[in-house]
PDB file of N, CA and C in Angstrom:
ATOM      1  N   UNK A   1       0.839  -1.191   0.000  1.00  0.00           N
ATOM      2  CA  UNK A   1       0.000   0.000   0.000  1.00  0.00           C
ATOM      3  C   UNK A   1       0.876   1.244   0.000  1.00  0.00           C
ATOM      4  N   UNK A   2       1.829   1.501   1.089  1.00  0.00           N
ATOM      5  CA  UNK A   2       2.386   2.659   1.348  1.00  0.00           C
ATOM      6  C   UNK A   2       2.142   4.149   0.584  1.00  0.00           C
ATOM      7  N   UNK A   3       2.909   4.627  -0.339  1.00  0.00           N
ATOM      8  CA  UNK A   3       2.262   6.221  -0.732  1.00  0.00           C
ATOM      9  C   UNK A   3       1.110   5.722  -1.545  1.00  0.00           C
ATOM     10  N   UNK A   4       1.456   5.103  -2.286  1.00  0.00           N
ATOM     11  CA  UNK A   4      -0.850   5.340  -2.968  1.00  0.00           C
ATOM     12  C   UNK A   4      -1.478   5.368  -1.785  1.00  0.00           C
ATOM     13  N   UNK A   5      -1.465   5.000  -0.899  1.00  0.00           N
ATOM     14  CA  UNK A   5      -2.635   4.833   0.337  1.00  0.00           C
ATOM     15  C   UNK A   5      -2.353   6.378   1.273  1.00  0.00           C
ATOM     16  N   UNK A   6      -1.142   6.501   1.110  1.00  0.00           N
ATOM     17  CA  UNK A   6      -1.019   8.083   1.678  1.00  0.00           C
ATOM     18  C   UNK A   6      -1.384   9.220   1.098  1.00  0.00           C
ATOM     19  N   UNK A   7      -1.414   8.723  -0.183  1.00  0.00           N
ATOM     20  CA  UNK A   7      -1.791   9.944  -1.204  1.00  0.00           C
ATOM     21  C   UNK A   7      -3.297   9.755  -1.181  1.00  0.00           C
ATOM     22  N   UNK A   8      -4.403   8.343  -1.288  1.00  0.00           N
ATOM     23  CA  UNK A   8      -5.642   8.799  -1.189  1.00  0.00           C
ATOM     24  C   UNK A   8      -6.224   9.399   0.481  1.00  0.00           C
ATOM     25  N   UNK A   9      -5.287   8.975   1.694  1.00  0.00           N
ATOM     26  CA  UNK A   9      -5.945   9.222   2.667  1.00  0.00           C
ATOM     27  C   UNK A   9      -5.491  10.940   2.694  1.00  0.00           C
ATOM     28  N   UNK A  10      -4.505  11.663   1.595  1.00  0.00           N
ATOM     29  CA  UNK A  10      -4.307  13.251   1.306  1.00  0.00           C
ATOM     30  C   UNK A  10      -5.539  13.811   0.692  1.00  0.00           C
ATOM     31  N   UNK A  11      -5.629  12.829   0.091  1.00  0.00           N
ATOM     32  CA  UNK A  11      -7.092  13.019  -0.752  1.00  0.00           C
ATOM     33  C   UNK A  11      -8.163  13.490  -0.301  1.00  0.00           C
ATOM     34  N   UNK A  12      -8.462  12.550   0.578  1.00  0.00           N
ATOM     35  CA  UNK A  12      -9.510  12.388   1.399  1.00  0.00           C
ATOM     36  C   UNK A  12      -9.694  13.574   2.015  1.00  0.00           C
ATOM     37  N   UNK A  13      -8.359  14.063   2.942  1.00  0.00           N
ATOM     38  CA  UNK A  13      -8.282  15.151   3.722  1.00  0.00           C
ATOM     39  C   UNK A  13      -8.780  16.238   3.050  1.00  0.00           C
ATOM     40  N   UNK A  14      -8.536  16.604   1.910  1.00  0.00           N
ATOM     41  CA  UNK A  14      -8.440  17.534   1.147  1.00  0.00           C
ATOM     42  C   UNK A  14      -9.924  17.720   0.457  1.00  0.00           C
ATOM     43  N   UNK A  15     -10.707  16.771   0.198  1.00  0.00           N
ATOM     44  CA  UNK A  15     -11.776  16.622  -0.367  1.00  0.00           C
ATOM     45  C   UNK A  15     -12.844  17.031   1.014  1.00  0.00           C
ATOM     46  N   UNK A  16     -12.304  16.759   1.986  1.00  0.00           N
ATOM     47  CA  UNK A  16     -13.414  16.565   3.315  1.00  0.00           C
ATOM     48  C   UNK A  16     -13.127  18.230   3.908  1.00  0.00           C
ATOM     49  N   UNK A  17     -11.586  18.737   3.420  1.00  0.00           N
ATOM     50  CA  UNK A  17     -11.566  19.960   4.169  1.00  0.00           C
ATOM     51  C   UNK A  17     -11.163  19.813   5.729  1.00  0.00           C
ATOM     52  N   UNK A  18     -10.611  18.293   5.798  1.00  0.00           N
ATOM     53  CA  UNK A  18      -9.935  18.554   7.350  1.00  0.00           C
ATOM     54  C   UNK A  18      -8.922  18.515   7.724  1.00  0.00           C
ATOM     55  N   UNK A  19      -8.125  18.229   8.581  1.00  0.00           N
ATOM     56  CA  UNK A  19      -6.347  18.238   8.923  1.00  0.00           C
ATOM     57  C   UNK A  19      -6.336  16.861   9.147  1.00  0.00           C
ATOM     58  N   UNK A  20      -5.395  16.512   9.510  1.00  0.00           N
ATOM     59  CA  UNK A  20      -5.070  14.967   9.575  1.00  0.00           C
ATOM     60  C   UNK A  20      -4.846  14.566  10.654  1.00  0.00           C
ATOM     61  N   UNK A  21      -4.883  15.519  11.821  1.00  0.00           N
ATOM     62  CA  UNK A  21      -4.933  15.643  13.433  1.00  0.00           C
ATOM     63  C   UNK A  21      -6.610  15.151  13.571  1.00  0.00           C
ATOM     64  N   UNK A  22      -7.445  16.033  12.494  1.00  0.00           N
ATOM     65  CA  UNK A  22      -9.209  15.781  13.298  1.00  0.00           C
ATOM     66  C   UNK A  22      -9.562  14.270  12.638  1.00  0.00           C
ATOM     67  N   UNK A  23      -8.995  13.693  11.299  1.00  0.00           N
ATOM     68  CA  UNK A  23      -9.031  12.365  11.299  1.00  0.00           C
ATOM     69  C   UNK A  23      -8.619  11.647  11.880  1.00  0.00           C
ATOM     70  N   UNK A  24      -7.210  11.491  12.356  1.00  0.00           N
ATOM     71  CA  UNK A  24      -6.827  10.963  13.537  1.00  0.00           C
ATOM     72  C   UNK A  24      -7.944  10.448  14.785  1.00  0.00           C
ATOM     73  N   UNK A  25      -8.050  11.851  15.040  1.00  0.00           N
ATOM     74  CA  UNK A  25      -9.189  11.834  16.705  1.00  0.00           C
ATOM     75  C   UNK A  25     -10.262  10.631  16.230  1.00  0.00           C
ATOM     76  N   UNK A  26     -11.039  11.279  15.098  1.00  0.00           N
ATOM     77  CA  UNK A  26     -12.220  10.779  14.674  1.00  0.00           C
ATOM     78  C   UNK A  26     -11.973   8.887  14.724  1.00  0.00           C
ATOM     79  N   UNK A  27     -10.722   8.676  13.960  1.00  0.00           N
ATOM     80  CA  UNK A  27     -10.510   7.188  13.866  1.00  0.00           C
ATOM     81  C   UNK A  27      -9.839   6.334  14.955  1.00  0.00           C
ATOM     82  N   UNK A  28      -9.708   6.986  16.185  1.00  0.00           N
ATOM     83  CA  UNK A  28      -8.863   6.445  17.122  1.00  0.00           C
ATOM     84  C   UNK A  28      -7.488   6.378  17.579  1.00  0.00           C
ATOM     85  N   UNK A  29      -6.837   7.393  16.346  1.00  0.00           N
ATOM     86  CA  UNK A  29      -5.181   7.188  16.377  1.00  0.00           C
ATOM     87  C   UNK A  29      -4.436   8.461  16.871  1.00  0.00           C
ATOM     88  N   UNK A  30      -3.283   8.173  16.556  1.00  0.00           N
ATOM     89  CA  UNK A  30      -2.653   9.323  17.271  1.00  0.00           C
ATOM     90  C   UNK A  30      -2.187   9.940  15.748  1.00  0.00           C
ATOM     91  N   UNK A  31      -1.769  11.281  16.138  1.00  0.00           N
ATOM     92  CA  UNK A  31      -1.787  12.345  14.801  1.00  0.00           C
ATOM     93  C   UNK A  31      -0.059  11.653  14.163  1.00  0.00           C
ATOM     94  N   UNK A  32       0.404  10.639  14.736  1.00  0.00           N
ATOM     95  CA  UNK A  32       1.724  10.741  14.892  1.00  0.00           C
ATOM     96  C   UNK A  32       1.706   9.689  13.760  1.00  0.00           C
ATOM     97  N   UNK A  33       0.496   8.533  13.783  1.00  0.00           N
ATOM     98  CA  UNK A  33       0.928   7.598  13.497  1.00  0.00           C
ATOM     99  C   UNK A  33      -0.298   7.929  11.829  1.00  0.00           C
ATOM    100  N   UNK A  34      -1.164   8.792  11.715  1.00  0.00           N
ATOM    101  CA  UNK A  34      -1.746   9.414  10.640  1.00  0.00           C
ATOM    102  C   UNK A  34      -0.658   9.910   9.909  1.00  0.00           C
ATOM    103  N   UNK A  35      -0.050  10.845  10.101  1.00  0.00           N
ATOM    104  CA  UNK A  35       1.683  11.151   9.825  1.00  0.00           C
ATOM    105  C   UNK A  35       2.330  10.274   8.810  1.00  0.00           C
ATOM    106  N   UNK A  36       2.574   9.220   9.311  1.00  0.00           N
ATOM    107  CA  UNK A  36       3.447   8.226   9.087  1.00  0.00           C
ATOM    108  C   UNK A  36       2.854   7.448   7.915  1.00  0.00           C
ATOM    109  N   UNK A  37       1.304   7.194   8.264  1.00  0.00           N
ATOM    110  CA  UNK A  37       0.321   6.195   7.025  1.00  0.00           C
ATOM    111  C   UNK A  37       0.572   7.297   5.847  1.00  0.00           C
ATOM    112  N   UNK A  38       0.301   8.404   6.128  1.00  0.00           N
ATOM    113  CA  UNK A  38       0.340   9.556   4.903  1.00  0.00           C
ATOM    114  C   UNK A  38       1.494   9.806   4.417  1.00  0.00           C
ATOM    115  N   UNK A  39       2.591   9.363   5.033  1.00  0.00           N
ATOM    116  CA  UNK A  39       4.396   9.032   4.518  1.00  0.00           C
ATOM    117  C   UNK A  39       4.241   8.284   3.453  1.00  0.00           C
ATOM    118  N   UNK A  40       3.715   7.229   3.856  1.00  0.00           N
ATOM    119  CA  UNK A  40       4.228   5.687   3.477  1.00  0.00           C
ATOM    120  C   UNK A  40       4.765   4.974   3.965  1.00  0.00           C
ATOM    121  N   UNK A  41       5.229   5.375   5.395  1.00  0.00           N
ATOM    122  CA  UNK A  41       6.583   4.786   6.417  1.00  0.00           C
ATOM    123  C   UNK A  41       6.015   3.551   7.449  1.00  0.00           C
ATOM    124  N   UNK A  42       4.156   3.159   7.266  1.00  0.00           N
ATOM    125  CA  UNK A  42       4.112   2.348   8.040  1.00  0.00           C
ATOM    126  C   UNK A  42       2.517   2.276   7.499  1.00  0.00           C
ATOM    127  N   UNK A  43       2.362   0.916   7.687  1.00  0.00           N
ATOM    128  CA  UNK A  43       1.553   0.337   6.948  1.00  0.00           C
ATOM    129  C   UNK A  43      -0.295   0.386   7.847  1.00  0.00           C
ATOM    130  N   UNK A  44      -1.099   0.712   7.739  1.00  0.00           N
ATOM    131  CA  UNK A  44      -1.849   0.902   9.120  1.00  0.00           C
ATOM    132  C   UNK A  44      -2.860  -0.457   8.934  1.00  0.00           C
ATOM    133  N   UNK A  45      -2.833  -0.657   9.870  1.00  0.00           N
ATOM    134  CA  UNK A  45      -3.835  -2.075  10.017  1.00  0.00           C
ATOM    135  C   UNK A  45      -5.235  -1.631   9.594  1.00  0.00           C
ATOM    136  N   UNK A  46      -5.738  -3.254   9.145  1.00  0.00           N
ATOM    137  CA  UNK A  46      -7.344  -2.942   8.644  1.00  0.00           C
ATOM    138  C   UNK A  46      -7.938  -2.379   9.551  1.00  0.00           C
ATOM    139  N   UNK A  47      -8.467  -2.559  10.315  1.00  0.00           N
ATOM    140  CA  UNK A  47      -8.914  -1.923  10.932  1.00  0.00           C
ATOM    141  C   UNK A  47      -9.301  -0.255  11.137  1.00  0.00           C
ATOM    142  N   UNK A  48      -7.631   0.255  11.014  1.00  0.00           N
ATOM    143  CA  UNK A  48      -7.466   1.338  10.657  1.00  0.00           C
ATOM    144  C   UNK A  48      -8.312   2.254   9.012  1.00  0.00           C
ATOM    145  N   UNK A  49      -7.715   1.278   8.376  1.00  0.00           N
ATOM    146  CA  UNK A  49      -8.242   1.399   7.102  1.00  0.00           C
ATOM    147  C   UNK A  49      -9.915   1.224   6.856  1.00  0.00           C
ATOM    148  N   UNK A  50     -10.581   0.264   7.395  1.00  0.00           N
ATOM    149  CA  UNK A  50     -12.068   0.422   7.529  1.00  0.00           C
ATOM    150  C   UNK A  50     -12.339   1.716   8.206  1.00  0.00           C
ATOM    151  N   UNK A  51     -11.891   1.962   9.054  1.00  0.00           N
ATOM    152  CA  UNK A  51     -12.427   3.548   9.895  1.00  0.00           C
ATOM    153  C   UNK A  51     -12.077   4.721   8.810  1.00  0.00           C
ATOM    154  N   UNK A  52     -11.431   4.811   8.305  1.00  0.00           N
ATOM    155  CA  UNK A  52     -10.742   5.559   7.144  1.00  0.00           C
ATOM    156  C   UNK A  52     -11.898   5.511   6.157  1.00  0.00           C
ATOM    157  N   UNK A  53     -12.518   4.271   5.785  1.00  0.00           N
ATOM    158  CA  UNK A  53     -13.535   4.735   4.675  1.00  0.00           C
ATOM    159  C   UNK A  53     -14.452   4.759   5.126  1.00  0.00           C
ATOM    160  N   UNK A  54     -15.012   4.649   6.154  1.00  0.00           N
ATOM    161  CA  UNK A  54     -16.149   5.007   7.044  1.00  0.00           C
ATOM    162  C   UNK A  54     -16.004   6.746   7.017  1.00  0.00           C
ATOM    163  N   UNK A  55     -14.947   7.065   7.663  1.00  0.00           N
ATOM    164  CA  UNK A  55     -14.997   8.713   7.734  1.00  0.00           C
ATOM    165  C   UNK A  55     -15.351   9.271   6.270  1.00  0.00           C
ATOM    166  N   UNK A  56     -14.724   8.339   5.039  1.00  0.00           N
ATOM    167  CA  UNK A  56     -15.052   8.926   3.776  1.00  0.00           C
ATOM    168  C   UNK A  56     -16.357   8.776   3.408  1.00  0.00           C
ATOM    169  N   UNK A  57     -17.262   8.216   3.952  1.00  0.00           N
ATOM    170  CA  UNK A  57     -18.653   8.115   3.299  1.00  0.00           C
ATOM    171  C   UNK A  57     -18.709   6.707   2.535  1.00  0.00           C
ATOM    172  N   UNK A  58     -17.580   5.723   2.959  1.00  0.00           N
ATOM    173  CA  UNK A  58     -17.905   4.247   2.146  1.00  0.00           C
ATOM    174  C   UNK A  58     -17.507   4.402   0.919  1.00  0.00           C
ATOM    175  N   UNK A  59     -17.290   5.622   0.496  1.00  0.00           N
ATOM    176  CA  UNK A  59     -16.554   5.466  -1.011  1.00  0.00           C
ATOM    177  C   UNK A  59     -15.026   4.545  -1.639  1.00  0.00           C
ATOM    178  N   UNK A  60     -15.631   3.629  -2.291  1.00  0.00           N
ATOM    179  CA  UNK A  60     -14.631   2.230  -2.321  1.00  0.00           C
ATOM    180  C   UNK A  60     -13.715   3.164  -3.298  1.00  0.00           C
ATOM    181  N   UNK A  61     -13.713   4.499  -4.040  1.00  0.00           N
ATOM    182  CA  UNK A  61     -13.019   4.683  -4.846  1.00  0.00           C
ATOM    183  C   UNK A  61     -11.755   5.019  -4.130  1.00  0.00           C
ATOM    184  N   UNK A  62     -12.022   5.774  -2.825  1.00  0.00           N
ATOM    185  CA  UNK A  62     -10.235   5.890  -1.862  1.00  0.00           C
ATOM    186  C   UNK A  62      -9.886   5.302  -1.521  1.00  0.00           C
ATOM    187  N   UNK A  63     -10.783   3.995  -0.669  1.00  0.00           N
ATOM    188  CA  UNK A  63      -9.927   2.927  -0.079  1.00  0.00           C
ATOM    189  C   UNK A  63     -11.130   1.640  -0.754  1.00  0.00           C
ATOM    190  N   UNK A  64     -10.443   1.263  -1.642  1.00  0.00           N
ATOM    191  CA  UNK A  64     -10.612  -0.178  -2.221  1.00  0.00           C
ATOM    192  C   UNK A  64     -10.702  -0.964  -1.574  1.00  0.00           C
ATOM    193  N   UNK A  65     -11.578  -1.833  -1.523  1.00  0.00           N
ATOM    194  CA  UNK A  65     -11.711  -3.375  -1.299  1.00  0.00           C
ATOM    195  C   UNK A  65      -9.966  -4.214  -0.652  1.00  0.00           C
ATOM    196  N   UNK A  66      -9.633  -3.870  -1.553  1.00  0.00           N
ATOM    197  CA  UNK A  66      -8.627  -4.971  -1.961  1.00  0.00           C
ATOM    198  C   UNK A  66      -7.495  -4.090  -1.092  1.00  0.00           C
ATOM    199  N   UNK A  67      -7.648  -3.212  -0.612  1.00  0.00           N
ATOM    200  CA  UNK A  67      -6.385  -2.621   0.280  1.00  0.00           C
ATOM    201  C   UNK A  67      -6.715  -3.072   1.573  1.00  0.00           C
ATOM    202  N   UNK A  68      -7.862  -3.913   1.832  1.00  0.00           N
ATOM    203  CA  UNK A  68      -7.591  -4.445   3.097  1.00  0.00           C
ATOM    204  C   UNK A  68      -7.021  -5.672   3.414  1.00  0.00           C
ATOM    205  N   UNK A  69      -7.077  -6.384   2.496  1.00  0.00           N
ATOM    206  CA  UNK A  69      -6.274  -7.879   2.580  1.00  0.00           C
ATOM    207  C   UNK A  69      -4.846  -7.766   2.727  1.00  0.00           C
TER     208      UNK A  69
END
């Protein structure tokens, strides 16, 4: 996954109009480790990634199916 997945969760930010500190809060994480997924420097568990397209409205076009396996 690494930067494609950082670049759509930039996306996301950018489309929603928020910082990556208030996604953080919203999904449970720390701004530190949002940071890092939006690097590429660390891979974030499904989990993570389901909350991520939940905040997006379920749109499979940012986070695909297939980026959770």
């Amino acid at each position: 996954m690494g930067k494609a997945l950082g670049e759509r969760i930039s996306e996301m930010l950018r489309k929603q109009g928020i910082q990556q500190k208030e996604l953080a809060e919203r999904i449970g994480i720390t701004e530190a480790a949002m940071s890092r997924y939006i690097a590429g420097t660390r891979e974030p568990k499904p989990d993570a990634i389901a909350n991520m397209a939940i905040e997006a409205g379920g749109k499979n076009g940012i986070f695909p199916v297939d980026d959770l396996a």
